[in-house]
Protein backbone atom coordinates (compact mmCIF):
# COMPACT_ATOMS: atom_id res chain seq x y z
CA UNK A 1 -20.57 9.12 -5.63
CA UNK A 2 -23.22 7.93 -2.99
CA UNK A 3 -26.18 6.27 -4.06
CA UNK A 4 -29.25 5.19 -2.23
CA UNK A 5 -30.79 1.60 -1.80
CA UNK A 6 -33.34 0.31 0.15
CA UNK A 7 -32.25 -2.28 2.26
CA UNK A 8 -34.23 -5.23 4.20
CA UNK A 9 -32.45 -7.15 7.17
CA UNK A 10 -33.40 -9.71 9.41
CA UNK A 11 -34.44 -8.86 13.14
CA UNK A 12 -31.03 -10.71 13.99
CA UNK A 13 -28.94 -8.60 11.57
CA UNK A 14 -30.85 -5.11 12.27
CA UNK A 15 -30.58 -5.53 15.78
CA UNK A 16 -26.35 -6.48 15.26
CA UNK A 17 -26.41 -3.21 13.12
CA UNK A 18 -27.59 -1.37 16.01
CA UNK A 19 -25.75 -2.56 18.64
CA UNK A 20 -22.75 -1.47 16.12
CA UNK A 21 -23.48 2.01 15.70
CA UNK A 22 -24.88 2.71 19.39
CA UNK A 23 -21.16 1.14 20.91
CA UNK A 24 -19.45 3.65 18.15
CA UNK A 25 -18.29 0.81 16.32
CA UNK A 26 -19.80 2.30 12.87
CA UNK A 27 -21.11 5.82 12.50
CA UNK A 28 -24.12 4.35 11.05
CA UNK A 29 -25.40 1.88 9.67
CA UNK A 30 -24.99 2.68 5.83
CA UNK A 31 -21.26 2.80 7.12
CA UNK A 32 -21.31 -0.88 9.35
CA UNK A 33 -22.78 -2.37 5.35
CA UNK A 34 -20.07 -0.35 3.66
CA UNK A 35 -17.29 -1.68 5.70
CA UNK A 36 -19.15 -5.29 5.46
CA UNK A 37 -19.35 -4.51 1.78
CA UNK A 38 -15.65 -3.90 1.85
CA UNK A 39 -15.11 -7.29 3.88
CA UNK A 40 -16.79 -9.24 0.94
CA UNK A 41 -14.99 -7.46 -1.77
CA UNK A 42 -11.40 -8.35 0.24
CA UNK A 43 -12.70 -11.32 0.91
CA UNK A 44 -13.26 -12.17 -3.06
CA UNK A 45 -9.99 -10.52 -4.49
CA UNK A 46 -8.15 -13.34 -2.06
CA UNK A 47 -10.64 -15.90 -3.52
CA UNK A 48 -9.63 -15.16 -6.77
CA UNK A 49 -6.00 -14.60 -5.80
CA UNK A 50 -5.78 -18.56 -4.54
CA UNK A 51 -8.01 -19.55 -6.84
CA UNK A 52 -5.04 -18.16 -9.90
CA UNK A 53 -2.71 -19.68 -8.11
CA UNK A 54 -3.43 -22.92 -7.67
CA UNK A 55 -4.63 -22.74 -11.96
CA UNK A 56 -1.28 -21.73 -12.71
CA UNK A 57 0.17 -24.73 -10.67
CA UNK A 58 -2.13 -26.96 -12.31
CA UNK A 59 -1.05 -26.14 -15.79
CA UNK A 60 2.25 -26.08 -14.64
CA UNK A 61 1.98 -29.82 -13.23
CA UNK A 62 -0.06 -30.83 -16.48
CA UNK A 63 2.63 -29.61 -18.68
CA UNK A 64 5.32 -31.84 -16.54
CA UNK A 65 7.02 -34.06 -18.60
CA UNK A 66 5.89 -37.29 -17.15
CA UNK A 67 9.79 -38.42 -16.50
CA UNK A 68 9.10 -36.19 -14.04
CA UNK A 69 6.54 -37.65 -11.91
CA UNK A 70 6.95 -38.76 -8.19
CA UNK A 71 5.30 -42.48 -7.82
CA UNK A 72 2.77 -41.87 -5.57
CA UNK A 73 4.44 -44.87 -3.38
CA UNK A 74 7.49 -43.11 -3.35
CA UNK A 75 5.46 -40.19 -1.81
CA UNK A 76 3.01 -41.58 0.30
CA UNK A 77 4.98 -45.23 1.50
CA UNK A 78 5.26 -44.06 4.31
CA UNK A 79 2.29 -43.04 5.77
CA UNK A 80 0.63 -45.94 4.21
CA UNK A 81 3.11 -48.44 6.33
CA UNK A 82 2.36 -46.45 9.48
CA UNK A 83 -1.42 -47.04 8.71
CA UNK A 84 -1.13 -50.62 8.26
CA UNK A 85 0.84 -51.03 11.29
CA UNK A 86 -1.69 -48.89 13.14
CA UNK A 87 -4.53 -50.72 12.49
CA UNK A 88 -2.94 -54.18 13.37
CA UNK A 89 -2.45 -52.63 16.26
């Protein structure tokens, strides 16, 4: 099903939908929104996607028993002793 909307654009973006359709890029410009339309909708799904992900990891971290921590020292001794030495450099 098609249906019709009116549409306002800037000068910048009508004249980038122009220059679209007259190289052949889009057959029009209804189809240069649709595929931009399309962009946005990809665009959200992997949003979401990463967005699941990292919740799951979350609730899988705060359900960790805590025996099962890292010290953050442990993690991140390193680097901090490379900082210090750096800037006593």
């Amino acid at each position: 099903m098609t249906v019709k909307r009116s549409l306002s654009f800037t000068d910048r973006h009508s004249n980038f939908l122009d220059e679209q359709v007259s190289k052949g890029v889009y057959s029009s410009t209804s189809a240069s929104v649709g595929a931009a339309i399309e962009q946005m909708m990809q665009d959200e799904e992997a949003r979401q996607a990463v967005l699941s992900g990292w919740a799951e990891d979350i609730r899988a971290r705060a359900a960790m028993p805590r025996s099962e921590y890292v010290d953050a020292d442990v993690v991140f001794g390193g680097v901090l002793n490379d900082l210090a030495a750096a800037t006593r450099r």
